[in-house]
C-alpha atoms as a PDB file:
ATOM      1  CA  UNK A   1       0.000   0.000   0.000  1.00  0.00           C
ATOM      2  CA  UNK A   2       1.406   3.673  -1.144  1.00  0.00           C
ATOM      3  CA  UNK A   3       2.079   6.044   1.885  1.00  0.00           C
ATOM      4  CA  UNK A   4      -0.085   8.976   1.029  1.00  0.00           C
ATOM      5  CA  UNK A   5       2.273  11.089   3.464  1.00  0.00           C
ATOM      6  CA  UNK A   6       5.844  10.624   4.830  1.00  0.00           C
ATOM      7  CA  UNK A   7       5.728   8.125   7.636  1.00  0.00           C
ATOM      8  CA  UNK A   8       7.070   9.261  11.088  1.00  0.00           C
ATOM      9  CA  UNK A   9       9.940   8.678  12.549  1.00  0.00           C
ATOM     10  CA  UNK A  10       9.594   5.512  14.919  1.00  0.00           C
ATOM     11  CA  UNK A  11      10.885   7.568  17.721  1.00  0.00           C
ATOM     12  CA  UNK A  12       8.656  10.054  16.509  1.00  0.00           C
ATOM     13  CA  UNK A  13       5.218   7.768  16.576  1.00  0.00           C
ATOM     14  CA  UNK A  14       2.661   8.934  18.876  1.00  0.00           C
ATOM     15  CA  UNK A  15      -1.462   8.120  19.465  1.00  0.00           C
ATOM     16  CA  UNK A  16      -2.035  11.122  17.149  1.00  0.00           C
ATOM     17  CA  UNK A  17       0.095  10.286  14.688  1.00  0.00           C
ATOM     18  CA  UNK A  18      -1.191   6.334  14.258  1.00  0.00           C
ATOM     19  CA  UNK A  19      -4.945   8.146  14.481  1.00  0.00           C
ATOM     20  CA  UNK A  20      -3.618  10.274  11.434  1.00  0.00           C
ATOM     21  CA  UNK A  21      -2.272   7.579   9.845  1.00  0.00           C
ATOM     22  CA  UNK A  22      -5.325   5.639  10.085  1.00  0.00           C
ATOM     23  CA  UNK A  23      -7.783   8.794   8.530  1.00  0.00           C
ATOM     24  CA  UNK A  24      -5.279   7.951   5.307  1.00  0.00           C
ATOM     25  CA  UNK A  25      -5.418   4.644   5.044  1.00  0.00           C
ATOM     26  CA  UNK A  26      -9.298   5.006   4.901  1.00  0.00           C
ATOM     27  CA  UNK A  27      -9.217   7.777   2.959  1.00  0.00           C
ATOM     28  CA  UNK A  28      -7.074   5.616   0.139  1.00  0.00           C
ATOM     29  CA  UNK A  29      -9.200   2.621   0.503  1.00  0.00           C
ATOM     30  CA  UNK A  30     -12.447   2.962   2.610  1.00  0.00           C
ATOM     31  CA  UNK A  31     -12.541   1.720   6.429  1.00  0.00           C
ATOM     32  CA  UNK A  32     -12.635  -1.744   4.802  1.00  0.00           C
ATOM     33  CA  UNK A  33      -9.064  -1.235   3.978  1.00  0.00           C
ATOM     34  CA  UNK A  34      -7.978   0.185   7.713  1.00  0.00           C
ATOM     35  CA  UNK A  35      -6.292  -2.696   9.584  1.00  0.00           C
ATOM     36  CA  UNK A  36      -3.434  -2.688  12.050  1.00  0.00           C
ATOM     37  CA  UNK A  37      -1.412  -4.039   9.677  1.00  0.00           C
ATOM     38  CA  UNK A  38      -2.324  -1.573   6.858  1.00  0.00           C
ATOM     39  CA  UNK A  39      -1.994   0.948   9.823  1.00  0.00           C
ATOM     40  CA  UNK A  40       1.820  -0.625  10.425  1.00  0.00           C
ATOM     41  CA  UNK A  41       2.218  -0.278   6.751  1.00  0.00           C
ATOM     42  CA  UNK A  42       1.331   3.373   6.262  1.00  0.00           C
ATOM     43  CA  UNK A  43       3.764   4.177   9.771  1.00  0.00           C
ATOM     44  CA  UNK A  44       6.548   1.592   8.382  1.00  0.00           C
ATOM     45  CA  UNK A  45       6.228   0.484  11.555  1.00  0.00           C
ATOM     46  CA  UNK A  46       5.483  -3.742  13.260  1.00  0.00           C
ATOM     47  CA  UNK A  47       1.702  -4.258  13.772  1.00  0.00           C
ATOM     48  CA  UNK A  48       3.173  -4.720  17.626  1.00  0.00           C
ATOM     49  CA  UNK A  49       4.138  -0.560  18.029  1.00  0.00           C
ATOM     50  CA  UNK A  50       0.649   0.306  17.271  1.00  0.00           C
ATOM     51  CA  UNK A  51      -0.574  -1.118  19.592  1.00  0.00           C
ATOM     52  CA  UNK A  52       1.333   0.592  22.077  1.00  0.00           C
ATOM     53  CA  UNK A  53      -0.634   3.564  21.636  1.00  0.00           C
ATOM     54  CA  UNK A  54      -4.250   2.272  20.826  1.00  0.00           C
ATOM     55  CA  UNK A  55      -5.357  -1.008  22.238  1.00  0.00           C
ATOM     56  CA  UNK A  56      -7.530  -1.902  19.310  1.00  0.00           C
ATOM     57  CA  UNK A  57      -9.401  -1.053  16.143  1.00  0.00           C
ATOM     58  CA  UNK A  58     -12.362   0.346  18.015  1.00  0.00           C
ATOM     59  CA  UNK A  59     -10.233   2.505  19.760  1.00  0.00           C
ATOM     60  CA  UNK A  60      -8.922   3.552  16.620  1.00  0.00           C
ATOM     61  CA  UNK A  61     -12.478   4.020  14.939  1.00  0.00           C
ATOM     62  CA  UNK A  62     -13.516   5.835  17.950  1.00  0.00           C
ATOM     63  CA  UNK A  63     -10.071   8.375  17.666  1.00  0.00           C
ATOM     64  CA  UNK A  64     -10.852   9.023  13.657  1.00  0.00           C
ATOM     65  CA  UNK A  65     -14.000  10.089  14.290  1.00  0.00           C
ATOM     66  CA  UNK A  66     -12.799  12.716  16.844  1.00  0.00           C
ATOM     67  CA  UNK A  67     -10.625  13.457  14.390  1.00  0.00           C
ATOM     68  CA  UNK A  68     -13.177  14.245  11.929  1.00  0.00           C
ATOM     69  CA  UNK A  69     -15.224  16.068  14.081  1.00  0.00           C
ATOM     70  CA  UNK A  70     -12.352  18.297  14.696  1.00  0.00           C
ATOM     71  CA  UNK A  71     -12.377  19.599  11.051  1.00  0.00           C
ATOM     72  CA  UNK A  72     -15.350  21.034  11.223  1.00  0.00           C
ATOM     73  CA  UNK A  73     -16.263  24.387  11.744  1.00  0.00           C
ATOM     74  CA  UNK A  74     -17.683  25.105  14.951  1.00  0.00           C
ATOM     75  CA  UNK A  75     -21.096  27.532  15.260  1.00  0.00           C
ATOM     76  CA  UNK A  76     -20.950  30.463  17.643  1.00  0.00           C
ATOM     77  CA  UNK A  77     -23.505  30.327  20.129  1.00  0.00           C
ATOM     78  CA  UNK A  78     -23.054  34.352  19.996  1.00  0.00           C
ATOM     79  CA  UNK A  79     -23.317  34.779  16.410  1.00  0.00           C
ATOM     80  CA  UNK A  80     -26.830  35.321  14.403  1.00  0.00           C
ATOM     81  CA  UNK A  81     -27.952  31.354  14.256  1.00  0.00           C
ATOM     82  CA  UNK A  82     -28.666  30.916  10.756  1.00  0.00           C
ATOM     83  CA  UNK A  83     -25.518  31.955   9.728  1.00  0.00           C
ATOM     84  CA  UNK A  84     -23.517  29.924  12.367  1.00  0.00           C
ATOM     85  CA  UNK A  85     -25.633  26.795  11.514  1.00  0.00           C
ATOM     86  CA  UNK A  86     -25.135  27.441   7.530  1.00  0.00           C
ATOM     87  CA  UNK A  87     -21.631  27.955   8.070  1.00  0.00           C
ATOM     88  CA  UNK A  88     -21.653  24.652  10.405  1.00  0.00           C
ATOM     89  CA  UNK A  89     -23.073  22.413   7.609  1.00  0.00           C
ATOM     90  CA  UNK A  90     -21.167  23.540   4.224  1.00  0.00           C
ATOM     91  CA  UNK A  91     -18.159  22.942   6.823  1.00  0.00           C
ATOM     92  CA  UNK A  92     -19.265  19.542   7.715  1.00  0.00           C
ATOM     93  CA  UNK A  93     -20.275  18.822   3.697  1.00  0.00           C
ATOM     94  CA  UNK A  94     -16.916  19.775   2.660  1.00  0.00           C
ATOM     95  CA  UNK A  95     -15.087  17.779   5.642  1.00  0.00           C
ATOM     96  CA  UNK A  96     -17.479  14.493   4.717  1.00  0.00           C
ATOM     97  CA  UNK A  97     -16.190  14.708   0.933  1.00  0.00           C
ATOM     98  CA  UNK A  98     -13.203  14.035   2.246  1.00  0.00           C
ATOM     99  CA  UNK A  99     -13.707  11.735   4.339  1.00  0.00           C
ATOM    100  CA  UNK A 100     -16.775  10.019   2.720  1.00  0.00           C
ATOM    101  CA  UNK A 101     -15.897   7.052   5.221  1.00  0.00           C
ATOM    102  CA  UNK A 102     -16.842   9.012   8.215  1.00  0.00           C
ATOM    103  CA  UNK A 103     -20.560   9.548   7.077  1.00  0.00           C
ATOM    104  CA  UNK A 104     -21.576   6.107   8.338  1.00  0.00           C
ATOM    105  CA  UNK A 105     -19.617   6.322  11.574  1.00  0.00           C
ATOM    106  CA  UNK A 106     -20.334   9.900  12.953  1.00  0.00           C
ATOM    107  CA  UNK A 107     -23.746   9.300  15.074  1.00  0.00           C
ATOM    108  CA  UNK A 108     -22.176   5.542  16.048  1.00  0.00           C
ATOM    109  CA  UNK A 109     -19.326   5.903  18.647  1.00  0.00           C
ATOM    110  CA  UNK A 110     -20.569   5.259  22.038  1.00  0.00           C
ATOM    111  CA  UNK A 111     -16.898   6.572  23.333  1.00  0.00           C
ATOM    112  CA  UNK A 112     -17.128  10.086  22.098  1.00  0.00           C
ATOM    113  CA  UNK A 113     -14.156  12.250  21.973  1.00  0.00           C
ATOM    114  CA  UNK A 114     -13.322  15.636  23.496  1.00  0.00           C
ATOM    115  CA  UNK A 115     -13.915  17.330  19.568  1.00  0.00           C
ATOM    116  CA  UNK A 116     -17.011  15.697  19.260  1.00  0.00           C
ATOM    117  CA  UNK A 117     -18.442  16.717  22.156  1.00  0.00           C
ATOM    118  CA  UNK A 118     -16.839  20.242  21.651  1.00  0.00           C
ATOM    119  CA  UNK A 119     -18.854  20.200  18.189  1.00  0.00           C
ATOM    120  CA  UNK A 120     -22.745  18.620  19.613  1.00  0.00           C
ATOM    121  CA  UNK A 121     -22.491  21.477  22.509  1.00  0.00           C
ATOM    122  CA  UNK A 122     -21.551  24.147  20.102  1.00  0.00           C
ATOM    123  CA  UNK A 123     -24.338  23.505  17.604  1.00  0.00           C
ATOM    124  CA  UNK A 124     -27.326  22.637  20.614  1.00  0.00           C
ATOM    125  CA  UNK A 125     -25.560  25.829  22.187  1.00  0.00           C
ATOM    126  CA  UNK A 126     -26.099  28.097  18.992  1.00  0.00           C
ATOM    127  CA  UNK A 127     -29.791  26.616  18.675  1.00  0.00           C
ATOM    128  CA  UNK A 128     -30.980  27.179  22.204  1.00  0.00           C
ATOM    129  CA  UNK A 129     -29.283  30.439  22.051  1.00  0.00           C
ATOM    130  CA  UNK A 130     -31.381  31.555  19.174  1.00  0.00           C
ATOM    131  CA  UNK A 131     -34.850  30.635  21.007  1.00  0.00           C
ATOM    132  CA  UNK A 132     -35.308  27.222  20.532  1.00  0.00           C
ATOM    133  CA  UNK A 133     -36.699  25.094  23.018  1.00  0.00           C
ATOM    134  CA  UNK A 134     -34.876  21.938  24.551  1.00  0.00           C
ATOM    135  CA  UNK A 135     -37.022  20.042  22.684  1.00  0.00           C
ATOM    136  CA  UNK A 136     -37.396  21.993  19.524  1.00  0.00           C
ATOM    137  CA  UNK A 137     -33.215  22.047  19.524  1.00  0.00           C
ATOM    138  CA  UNK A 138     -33.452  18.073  19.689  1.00  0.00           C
ATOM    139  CA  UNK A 139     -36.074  18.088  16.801  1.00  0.00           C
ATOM    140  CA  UNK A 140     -33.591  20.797  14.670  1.00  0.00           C
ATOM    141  CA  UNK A 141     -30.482  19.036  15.384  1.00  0.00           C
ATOM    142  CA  UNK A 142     -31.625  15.598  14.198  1.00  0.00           C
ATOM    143  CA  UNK A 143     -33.037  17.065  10.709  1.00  0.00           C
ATOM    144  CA  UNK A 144     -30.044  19.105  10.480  1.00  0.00           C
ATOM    145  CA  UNK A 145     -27.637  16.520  10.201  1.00  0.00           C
ATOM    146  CA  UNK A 146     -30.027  13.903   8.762  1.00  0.00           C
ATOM    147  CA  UNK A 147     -30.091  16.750   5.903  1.00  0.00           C
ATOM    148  CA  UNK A 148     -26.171  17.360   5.648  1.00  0.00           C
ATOM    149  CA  UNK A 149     -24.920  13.914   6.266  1.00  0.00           C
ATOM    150  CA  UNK A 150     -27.426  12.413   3.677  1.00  0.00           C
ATOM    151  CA  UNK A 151     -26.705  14.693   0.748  1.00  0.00           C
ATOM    152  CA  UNK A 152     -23.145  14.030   1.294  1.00  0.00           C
ATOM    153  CA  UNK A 153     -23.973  10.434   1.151  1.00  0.00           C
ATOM    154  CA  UNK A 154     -25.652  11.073  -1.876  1.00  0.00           C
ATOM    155  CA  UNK A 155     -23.155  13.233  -3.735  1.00  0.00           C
ATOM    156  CA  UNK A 156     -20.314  11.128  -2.723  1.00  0.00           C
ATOM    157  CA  UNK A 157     -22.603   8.060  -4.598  1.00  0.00           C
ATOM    158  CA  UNK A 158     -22.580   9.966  -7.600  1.00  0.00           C
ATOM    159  CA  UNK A 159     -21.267   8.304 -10.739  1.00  0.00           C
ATOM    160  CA  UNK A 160     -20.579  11.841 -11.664  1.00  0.00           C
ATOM    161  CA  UNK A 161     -18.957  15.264 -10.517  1.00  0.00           C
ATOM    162  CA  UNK A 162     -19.320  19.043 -11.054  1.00  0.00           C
ATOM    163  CA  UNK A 163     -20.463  20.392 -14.403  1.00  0.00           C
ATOM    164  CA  UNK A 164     -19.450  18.526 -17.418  1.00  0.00           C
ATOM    165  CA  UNK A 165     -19.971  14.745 -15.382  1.00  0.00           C
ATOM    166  CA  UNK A 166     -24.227  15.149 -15.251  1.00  0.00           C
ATOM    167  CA  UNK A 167     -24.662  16.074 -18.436  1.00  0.00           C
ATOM    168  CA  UNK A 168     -22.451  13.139 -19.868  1.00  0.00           C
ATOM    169  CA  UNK A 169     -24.308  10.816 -17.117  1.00  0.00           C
ATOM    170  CA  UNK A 170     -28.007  12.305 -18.090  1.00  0.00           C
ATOM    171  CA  UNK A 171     -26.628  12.083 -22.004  1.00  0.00           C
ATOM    172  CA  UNK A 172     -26.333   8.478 -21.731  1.00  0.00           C
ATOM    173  CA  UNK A 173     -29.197   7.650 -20.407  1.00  0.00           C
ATOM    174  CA  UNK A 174     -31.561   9.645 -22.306  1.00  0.00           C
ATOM    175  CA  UNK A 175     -30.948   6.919 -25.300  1.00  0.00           C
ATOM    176  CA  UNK A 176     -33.103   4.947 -22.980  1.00  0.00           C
ATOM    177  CA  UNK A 177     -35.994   7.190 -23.017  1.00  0.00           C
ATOM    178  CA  UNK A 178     -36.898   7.382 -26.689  1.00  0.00           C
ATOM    179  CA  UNK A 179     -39.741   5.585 -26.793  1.00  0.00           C
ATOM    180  CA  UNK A 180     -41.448   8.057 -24.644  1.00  0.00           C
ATOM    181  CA  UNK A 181     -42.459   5.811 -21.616  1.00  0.00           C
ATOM    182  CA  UNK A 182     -40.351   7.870 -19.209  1.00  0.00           C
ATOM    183  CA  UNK A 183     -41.926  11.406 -19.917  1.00  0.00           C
ATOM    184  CA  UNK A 184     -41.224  13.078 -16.799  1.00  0.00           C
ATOM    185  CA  UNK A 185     -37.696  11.959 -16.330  1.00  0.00           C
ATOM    186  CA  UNK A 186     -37.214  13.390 -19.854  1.00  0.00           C
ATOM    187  CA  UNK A 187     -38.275  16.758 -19.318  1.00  0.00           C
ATOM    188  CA  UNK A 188     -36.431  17.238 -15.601  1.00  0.00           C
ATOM    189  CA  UNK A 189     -33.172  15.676 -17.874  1.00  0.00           C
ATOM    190  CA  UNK A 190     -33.951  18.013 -20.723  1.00  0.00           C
ATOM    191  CA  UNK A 191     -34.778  21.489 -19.207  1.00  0.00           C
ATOM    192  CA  UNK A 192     -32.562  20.994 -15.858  1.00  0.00           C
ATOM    193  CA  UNK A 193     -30.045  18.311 -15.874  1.00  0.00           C
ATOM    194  CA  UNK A 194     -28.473  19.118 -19.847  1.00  0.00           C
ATOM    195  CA  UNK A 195     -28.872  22.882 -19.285  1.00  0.00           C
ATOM    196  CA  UNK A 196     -25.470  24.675 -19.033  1.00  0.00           C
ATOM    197  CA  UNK A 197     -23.925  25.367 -15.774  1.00  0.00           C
ATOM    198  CA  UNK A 198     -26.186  22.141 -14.340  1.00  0.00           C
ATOM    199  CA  UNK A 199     -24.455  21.415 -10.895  1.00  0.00           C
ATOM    200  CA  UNK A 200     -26.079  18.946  -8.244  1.00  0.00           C
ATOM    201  CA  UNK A 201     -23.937  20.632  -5.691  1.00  0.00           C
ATOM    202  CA  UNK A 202     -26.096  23.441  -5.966  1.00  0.00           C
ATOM    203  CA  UNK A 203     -28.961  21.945  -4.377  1.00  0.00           C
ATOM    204  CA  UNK A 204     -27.527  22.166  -1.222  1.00  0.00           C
ATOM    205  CA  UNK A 205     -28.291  25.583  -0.209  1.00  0.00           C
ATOM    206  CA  UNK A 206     -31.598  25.161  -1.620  1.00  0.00           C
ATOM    207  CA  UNK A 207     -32.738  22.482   0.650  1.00  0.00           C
ATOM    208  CA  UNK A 208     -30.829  24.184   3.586  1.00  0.00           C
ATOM    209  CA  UNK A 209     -32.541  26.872   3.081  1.00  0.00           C
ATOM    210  CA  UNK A 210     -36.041  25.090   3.205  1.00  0.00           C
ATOM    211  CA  UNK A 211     -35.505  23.156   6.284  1.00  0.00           C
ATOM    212  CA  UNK A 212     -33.911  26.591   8.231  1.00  0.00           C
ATOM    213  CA  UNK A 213     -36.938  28.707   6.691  1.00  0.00           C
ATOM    214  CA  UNK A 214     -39.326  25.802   8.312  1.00  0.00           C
ATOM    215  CA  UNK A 215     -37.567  25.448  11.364  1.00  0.00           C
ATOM    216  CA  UNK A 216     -37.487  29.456  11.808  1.00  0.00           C
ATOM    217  CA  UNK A 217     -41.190  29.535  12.084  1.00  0.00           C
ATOM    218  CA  UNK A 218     -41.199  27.787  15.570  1.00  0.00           C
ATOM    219  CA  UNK A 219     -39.406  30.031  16.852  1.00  0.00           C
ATOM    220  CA  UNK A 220     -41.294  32.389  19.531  1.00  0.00           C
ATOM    221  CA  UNK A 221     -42.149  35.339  18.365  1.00  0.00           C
ATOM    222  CA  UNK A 222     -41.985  37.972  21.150  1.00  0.00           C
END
């Protein structure tokens, strides 16, 4: 397996820099690929050093996730909310394309770390700062997240990406919808997917903006 960085020095190696080491090795091959041996391989180190500084591959999972968690942009709970919670998701999009691994582990670590717990105060901070009730800040956060981490899913499943990608995707396909059965696929292909500039991306802010418009609303208003 190729080193995507320069390996430490053995007398260098530390928990953060196996934890490092691991976020690489599943961003080359997926967390199916992250094993203390491809973990020894990517250190140039024997399977036996790692586990000097984690005890095992939960422990590992449970360190990359913090790790993850740390990239992202924290929301002031003293800044206008809307704002802070925008900024807080097209962080957390951008992190989760690169790590497209994470998106299945974020919500499933029962050993959070000190960055993940830094980032779930921040954002129910910013929400019950801006009026929202303790309950109303459970409802938000959940369709928050179940919003951001699902179009990342989906745009990391894409067999395509940025401009020129849909249109030579949607191209294709449209030789199967010549014989007219498929009518309404046509026309969303033909007047949105093929039209210049097309970008799937773009829907982000879109349905963002829905869900904080909606969510707004519940807010008291004196």
């Amino acid at each position: 397996m190729p080193r995507s960085a320069k390996a430490p020095d053995r007398t260098q190696l530390s928990r953060e820099a196996v934890l490092r080491a691991a976020v690489a090795v599943a961003d080359g091959g997926g967390l199916g690929g992250l094993t203390i041996r491809s973990l020894a391989v990517q250190l140039d180190v024997k399977p036996m050093s790692v586990y000097h500084y984690v005890a095992n591959k939960n422990e590992i999972l449970d360190g990359i996730v913090d790790l993850v968690f740390a990239e992202i942009d924290l929301p002031s709970p003293d800044g206008e909310w809307r704002a802070e919670i925008t900024k807080r998701a097209h962080s957390a999009r951008a992190v989760l394309r690169r790590h497209p691994w994470a998106i299945a582990l974020m919500e499933s670590r029962t050993s959070p770390g000190m960055a993940t717990l830094r980032h779930h105060d921040a954002n129910i901070g910013t929400l019950r700062g801006a009026g929202f009730s303790v309950a109303m800040t459970a409802h938000a956060y959940a369709l928050i997240d179940a919003y951001v981490y699902g179009f990342a899913l989906q745009e990391t499943s894409l067999p395509f990406e940025g401009t020129d990608g849909a249109a030579e995707v949607a191209g294709g396909m449209m030789e199967q919808f010549t014989s007219g059965q498929y009518p309404h696929l046509t026309e969303l292909a033909t007047e949105h997917v093929l039209q210049p500039g097309y970008n799937f991306g773009n829907e982000f802010d879109f349905g963002l903006g829905l869900i904080l418009d909606g969510l707004a609303r519940s807010l008291p208003t004196s």
